[in-house]
Protein backbone atom coordinates (compact mmCIF):
# COMPACT_ATOMS: atom_id res chain seq x y z
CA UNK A 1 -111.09 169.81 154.15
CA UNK A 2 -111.40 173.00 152.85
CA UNK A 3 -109.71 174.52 156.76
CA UNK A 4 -106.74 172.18 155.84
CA UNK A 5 -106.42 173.36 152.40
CA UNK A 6 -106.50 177.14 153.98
CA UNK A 7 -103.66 176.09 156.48
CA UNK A 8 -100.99 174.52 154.12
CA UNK A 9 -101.98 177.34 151.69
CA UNK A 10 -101.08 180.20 154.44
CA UNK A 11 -97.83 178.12 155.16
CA UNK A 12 -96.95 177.87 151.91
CA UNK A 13 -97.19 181.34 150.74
CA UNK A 14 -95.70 182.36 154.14
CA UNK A 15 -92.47 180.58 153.18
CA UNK A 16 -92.14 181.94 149.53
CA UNK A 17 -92.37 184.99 150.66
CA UNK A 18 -89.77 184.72 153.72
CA UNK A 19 -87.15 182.34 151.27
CA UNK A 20 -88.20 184.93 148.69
CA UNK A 21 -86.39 187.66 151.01
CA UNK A 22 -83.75 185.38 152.18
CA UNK A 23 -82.48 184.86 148.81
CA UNK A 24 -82.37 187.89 147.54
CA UNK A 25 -80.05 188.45 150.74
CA UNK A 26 -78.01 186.02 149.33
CA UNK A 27 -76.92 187.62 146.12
CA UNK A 28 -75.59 190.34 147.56
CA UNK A 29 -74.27 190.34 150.55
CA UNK A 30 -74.35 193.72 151.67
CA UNK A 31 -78.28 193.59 152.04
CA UNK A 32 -79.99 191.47 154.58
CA UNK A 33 -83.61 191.36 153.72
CA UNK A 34 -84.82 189.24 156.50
CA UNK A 35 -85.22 190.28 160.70
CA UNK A 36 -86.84 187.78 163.26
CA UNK A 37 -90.32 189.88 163.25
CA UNK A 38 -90.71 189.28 159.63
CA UNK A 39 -91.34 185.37 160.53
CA UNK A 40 -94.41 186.66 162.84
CA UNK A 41 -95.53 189.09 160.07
CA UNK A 42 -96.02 185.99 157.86
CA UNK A 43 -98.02 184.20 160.56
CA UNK A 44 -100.55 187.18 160.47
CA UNK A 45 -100.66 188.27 156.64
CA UNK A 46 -100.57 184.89 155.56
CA UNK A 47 -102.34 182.81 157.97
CA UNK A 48 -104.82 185.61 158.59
CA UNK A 49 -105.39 187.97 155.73
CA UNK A 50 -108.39 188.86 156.83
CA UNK A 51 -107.21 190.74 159.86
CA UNK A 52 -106.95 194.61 160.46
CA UNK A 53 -103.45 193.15 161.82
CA UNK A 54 -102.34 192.19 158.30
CA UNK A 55 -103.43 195.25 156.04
CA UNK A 56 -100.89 196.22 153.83
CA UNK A 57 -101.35 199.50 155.70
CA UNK A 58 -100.61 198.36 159.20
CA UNK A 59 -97.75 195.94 157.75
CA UNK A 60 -95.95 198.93 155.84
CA UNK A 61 -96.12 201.94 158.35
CA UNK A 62 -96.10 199.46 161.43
CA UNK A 63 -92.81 198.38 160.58
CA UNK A 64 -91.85 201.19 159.27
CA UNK A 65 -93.04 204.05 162.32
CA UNK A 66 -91.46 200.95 164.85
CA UNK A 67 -87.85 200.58 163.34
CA UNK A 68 -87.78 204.63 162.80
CA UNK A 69 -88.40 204.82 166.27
CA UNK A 70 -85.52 202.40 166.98
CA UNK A 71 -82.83 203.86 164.81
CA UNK A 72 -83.43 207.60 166.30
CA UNK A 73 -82.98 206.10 170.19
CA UNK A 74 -79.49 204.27 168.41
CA UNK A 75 -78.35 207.09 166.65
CA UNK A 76 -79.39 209.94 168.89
CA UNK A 77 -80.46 208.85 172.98
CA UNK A 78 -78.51 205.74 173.79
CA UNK A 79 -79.43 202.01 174.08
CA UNK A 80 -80.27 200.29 178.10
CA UNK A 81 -83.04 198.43 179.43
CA UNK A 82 -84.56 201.88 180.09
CA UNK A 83 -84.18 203.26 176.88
CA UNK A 84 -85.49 199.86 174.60
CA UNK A 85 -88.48 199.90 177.34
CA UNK A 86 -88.83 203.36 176.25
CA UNK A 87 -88.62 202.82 172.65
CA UNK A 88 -90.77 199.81 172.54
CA UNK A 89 -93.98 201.40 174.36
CA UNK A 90 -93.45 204.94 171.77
CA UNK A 91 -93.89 202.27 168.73
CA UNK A 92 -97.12 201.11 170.34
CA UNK A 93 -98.21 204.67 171.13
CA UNK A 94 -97.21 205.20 167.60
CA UNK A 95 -99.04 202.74 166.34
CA UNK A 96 -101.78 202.62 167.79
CA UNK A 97 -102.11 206.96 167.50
CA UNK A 98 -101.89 206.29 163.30
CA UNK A 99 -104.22 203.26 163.44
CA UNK A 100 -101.41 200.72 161.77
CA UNK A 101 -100.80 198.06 164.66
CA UNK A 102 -99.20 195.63 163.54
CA UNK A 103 -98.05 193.73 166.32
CA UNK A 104 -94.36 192.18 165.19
CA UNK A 105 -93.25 195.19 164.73
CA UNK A 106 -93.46 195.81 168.27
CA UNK A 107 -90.10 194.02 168.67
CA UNK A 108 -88.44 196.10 166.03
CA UNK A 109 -86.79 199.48 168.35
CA UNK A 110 -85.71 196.01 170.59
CA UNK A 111 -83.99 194.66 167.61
CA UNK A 112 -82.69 197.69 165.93
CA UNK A 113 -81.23 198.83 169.54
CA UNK A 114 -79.98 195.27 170.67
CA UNK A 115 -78.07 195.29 167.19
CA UNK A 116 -76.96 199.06 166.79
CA UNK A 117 -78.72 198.86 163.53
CA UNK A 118 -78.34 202.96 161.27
CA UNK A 119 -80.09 204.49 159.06
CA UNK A 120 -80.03 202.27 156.59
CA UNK A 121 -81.53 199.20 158.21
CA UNK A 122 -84.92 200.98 157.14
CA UNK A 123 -84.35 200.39 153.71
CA UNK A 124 -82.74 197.03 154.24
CA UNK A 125 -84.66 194.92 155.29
CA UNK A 126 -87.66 197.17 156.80
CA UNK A 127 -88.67 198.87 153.88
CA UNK A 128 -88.23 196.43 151.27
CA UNK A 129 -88.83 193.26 153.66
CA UNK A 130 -92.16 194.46 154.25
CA UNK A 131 -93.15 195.82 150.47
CA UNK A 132 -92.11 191.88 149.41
CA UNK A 133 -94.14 190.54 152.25
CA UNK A 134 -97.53 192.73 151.30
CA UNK A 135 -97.10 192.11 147.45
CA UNK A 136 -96.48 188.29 147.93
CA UNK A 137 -99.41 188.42 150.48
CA UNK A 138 -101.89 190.18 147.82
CA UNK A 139 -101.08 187.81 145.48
CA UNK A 140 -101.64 184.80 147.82
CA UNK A 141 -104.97 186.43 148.40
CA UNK A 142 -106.56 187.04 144.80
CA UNK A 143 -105.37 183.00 144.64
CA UNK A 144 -106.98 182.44 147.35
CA UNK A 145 -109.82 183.44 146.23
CA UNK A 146 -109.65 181.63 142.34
CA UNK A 147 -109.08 178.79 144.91
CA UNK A 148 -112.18 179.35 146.75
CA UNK A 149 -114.47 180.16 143.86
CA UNK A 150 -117.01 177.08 143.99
C-alpha cells in the first residue's frame, strides 16, 4: 500500500509542478516556461528522488550546460543532422565531464536547434523551468518524508 501511495504521490507532485510552469506561461505570453524534456525531468525528480539523476545539481546545470550547448551551435555553427548529432553527444561529454547527468536534458541542443531557439530560451524556460521543478521537487520530498514518518 505504502508503493501505491509513493506512485500517485510522485504523479501528483509531478503535475503541480509541470501545470505550475504551464500557467505561469499563461499570464504572459511572451514566456513559455514549459519544453518536452521537462515532462521526463518530472518522471525522474518526482518519481525517483532518490536518484543521482534527480539532484537538484544534475537537474540545474544538466539543463542548463545542454541548452547552452544548443543555443551556441544556433547562433554561431549552423543547424543539420550533423551538427544536432554533434551538439547532442558535446552535452553528454559535458555532462558527464561536470558529473550533472541528467538524462532529459540530453534532448535539449535537439530541441533548441530543431526550433532556432536564442539566447534567451535559457532563461525562459531552461533556467526558470528547472529552478520551479527542483524547488517543487524539495518540497515534495520533506512531505514525503512527514508522510513516511511511522
Amino acid at each position: 500500500m505504502k508503493n501505491v501511495f509513493l506512485n500517485v504521490f510522485s504523479g501528483i507532485t509531478a503535475a503541480l509542478a509541470i501545470g505550475l510552469l504551464g500557467f505561469a506561461g499563461e499570464t504572459d505570453p511572451e514566456f513559455v516556461f514549459l519544453m518536452a524534456p521537462f515532462g521526463a525531468t518530472a518522471v525522474i525528480v518526482f518519481g525517483l528522488p532518490d536518484s543521482p539523476l534527480a539532484q537538484p545539481q544534475n537537474v540545474f546545470f544538466g539543463h542548463l550546460l545542454t541548452a547552452l550547448i544548443g543555443v551556441i551551435f544556433v547562433q554561431y555553427i549552423g543547424v543539420g543532422l550533423v551538427e544536432m548529432a554533434i551538439a547532442t553527444g558535446l552535452g553528454v561529454t559535458g555532462m558527464l565531464m561536470t558529473k550533472t547527468t541528467h538524462p532529459p536534458a540530453g534532448a535539449n541542443p535537439m530541441l533548441i536547434m530543431m526550433t532556432g531557439q536564442s539566447w534567451s530560451f535559457l532563461l525562459t524556460p531552461v533556467v526558470t523551468g528547472a529552478l520551479a521543478i527542483i524547488l517543487v521537487g524539495m518540497v515534495a520530498g520533506k512531505v514525503r518524508k512527514v508522510l513516511l514518518t511511522d
